[in-house]
N, C-alpha and C. Protein backbone atom coordinates (compact mmCIF):
# COMPACT_ATOMS: atom_id res chain seq x y z
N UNK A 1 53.79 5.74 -20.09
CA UNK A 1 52.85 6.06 -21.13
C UNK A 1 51.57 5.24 -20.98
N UNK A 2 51.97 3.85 -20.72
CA UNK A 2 50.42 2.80 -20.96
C UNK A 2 49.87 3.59 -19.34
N UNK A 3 50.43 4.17 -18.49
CA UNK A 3 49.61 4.22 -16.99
C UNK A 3 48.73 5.32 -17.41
N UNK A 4 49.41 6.52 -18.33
CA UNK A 4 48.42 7.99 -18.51
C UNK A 4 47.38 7.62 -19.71
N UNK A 5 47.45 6.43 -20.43
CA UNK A 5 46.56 6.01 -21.41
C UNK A 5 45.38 5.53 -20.27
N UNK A 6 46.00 4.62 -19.37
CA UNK A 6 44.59 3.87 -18.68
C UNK A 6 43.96 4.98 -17.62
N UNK A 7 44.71 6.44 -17.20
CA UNK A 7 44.06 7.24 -16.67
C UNK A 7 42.90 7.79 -17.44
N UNK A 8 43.57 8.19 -18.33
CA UNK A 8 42.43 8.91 -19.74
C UNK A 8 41.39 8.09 -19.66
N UNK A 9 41.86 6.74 -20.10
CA UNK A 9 40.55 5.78 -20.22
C UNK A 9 39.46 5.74 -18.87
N UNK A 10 40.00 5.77 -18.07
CA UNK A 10 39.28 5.36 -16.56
C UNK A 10 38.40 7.19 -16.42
N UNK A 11 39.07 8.17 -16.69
CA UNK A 11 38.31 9.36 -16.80
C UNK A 11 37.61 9.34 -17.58
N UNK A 12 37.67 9.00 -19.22
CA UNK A 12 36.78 9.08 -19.67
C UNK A 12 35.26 8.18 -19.40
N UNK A 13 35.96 7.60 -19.11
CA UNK A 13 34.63 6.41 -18.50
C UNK A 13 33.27 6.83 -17.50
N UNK A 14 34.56 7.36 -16.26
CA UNK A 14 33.73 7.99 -15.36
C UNK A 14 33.17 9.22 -15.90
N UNK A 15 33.26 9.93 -16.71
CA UNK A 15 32.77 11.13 -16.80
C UNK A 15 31.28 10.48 -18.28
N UNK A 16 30.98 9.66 -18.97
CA UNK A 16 30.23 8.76 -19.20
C UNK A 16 29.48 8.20 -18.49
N UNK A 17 29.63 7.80 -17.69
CA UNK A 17 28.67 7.45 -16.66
C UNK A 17 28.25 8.11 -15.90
N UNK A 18 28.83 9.31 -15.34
CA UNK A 18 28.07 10.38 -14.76
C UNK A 18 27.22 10.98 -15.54
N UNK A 19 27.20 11.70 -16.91
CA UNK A 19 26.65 11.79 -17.76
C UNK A 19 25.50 10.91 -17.92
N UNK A 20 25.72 9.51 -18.18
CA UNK A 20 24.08 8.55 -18.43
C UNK A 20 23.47 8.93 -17.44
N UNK A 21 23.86 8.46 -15.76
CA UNK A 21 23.25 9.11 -14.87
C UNK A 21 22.44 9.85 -14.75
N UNK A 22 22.92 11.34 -14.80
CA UNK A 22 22.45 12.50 -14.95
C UNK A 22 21.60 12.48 -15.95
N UNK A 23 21.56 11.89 -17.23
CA UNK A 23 20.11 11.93 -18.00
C UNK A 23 19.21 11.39 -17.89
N UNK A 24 19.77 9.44 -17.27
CA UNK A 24 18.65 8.45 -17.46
C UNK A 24 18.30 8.57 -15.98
N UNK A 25 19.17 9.39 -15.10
CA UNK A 25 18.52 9.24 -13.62
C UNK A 25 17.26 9.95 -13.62
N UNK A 26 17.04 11.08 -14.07
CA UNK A 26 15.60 11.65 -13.94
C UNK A 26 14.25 10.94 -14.28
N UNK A 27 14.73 10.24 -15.47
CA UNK A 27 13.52 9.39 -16.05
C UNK A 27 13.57 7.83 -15.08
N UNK A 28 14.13 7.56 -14.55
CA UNK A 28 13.95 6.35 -13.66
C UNK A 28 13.91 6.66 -12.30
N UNK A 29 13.97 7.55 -11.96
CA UNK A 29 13.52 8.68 -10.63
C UNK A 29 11.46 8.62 -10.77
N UNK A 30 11.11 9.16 -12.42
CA UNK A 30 9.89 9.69 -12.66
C UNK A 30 9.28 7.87 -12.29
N UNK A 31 10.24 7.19 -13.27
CA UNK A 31 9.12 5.83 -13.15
C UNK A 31 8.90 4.98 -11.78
N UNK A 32 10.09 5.47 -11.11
CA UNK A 32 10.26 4.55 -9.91
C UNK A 32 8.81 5.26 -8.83
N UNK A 33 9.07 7.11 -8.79
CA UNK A 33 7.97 7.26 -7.93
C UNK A 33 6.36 7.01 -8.47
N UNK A 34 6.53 6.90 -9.75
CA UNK A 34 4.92 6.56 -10.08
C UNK A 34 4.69 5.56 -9.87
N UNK A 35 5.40 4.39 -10.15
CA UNK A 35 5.10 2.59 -9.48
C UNK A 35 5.13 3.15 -8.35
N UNK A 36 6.00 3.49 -6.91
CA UNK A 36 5.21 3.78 -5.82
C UNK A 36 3.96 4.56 -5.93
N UNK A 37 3.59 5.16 -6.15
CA UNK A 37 2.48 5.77 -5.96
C UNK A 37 1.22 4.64 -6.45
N UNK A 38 1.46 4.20 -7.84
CA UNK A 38 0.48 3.09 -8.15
C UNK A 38 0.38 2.35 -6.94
N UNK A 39 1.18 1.50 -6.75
CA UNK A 39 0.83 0.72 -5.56
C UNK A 39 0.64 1.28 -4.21
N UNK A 40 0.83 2.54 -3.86
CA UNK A 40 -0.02 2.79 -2.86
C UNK A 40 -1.42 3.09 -3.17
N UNK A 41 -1.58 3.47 -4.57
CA UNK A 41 -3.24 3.71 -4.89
C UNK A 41 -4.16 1.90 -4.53
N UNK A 42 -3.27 0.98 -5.44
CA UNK A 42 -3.98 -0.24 -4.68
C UNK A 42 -3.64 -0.64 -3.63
N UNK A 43 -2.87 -0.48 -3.04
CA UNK A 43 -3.06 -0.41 -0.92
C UNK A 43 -4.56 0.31 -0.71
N UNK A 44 -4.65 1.47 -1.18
CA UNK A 44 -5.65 2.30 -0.90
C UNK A 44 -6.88 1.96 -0.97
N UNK A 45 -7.25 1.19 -2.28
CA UNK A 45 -7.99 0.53 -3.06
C UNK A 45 -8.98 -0.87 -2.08
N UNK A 46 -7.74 -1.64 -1.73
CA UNK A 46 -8.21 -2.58 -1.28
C UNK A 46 -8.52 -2.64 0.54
N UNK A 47 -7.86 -1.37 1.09
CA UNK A 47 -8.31 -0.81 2.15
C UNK A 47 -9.59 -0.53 2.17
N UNK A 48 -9.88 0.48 1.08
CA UNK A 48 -11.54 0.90 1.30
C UNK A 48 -12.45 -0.06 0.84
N UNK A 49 -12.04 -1.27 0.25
CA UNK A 49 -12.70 -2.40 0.01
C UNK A 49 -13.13 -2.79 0.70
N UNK A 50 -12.25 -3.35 1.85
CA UNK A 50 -12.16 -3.99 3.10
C UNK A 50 -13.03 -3.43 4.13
N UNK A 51 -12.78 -2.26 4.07
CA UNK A 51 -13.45 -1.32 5.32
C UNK A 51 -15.11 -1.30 4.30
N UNK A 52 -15.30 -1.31 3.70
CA UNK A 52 -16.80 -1.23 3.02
C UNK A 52 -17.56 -2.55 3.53
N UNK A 53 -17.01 -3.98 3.59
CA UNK A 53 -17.19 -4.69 3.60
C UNK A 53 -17.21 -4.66 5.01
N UNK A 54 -17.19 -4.03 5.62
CA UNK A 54 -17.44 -5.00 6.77
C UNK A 54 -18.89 -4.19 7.49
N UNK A 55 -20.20 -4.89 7.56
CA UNK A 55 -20.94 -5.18 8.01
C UNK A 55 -21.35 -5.57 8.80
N UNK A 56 -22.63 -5.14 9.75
CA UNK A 56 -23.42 -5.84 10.53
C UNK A 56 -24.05 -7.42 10.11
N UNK A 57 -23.49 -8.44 10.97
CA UNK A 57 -24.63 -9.10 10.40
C UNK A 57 -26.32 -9.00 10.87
N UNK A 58 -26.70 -8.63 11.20
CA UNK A 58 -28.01 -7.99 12.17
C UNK A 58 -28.74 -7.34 10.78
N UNK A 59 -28.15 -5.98 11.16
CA UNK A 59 -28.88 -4.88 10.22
C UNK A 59 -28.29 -4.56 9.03
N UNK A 60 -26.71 -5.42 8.85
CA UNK A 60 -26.51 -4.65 7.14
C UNK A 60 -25.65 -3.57 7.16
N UNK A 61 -25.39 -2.36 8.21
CA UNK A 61 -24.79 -1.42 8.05
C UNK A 61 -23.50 -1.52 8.75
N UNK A 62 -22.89 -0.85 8.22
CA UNK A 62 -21.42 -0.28 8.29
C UNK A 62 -21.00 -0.22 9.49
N UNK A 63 -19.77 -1.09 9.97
CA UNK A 63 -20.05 -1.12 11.64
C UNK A 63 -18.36 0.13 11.99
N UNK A 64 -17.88 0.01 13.15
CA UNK A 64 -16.52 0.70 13.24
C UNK A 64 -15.62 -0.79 14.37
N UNK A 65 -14.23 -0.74 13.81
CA UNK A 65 -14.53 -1.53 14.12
C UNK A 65 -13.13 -1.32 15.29
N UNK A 66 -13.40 -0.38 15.86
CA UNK A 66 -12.98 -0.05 16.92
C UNK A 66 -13.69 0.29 18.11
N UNK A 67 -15.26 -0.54 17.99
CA UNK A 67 -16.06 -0.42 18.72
C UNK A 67 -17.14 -1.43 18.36
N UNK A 68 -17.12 -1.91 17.51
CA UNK A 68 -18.01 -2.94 17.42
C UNK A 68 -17.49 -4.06 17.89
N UNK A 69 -17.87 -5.53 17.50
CA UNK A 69 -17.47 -6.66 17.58
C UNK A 69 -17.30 -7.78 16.44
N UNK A 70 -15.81 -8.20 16.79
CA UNK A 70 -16.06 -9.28 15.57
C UNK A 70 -16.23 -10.98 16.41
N UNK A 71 -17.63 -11.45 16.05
CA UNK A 71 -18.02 -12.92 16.53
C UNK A 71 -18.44 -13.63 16.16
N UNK A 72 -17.88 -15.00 15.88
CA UNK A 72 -18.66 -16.04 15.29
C UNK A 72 -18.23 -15.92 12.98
N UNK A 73 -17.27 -15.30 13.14
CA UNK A 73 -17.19 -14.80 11.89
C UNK A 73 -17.45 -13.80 11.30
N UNK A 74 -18.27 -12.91 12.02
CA UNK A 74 -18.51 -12.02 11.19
C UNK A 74 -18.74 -10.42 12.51
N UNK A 75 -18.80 -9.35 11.60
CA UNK A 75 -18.95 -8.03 12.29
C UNK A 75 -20.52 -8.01 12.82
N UNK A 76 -20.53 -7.36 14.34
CA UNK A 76 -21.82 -7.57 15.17
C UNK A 76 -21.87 -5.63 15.36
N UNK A 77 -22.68 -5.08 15.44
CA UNK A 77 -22.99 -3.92 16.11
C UNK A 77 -23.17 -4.40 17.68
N UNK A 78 -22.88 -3.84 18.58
CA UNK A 78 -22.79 -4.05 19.83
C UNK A 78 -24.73 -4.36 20.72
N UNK A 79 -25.15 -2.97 20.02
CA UNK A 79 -26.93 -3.43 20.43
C UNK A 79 -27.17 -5.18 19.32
N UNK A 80 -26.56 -5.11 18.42
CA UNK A 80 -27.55 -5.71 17.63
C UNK A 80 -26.97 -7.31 18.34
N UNK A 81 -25.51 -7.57 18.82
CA UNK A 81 -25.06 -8.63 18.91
C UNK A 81 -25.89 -8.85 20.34
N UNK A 82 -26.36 -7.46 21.59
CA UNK A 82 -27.09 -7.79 22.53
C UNK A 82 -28.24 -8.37 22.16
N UNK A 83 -28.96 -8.18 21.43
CA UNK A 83 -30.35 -8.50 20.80
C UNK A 83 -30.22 -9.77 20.61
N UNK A 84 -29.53 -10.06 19.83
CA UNK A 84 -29.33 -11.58 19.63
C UNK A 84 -29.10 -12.46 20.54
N UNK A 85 -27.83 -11.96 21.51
CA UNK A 85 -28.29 -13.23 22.39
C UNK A 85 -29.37 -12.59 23.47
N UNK A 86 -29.86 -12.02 23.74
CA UNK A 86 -31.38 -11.95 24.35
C UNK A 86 -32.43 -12.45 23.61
N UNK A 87 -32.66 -12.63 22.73
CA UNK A 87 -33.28 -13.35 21.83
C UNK A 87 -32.95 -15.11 21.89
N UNK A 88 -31.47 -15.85 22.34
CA UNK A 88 -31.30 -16.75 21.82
C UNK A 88 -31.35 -17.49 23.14
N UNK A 89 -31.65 -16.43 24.37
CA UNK A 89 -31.57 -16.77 25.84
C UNK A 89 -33.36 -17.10 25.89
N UNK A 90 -34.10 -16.57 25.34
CA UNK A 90 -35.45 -16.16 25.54
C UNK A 90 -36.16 -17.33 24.99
């Protein structure tokens, strides 16, 4: 008798918790992907920060920086970093 009491009990349990599950899983499903998403918006955020920021020191503009240069601290445009040292040779 006490073994088919603690079956009942142990079913009813599980079938309770599948149940919370199934209700509270959707709503912590919704919150979990919106915190990801928030924080990929500030990944995003501070990416295009970054990439804004980086500058010529020469002329000021927007360099790439898969073709420019970074020297001496800071982003060079490739003519502008030639200029300079022709200028610093001269």
């Amino acid at each position: 008798m006490l073994l088919i009491d603690i079956l009942i009990v142990a079913g009813v349990a599980t079938v309770v918790v599948m149940a919370a599950g199934a209700i509270g899983g959707g709503a912590i499903g919704r919150r979990l992907e919106e915190r990801r998403r928030r924080k990929q918006g500030e990944r995003n955020a501070a990416e295009e920060r970054r990439r804004l920021a980086e500058r010529c020191a020469i002329c000021d503009e927007p360099v790439d920086p898969s073709v420019d240069l970074w020297e001496r601290g800071q982003w060079w445009h490739r003519r502008c970093w030639r200029e300079s040292v022709n200028n610093e040779v001269s």
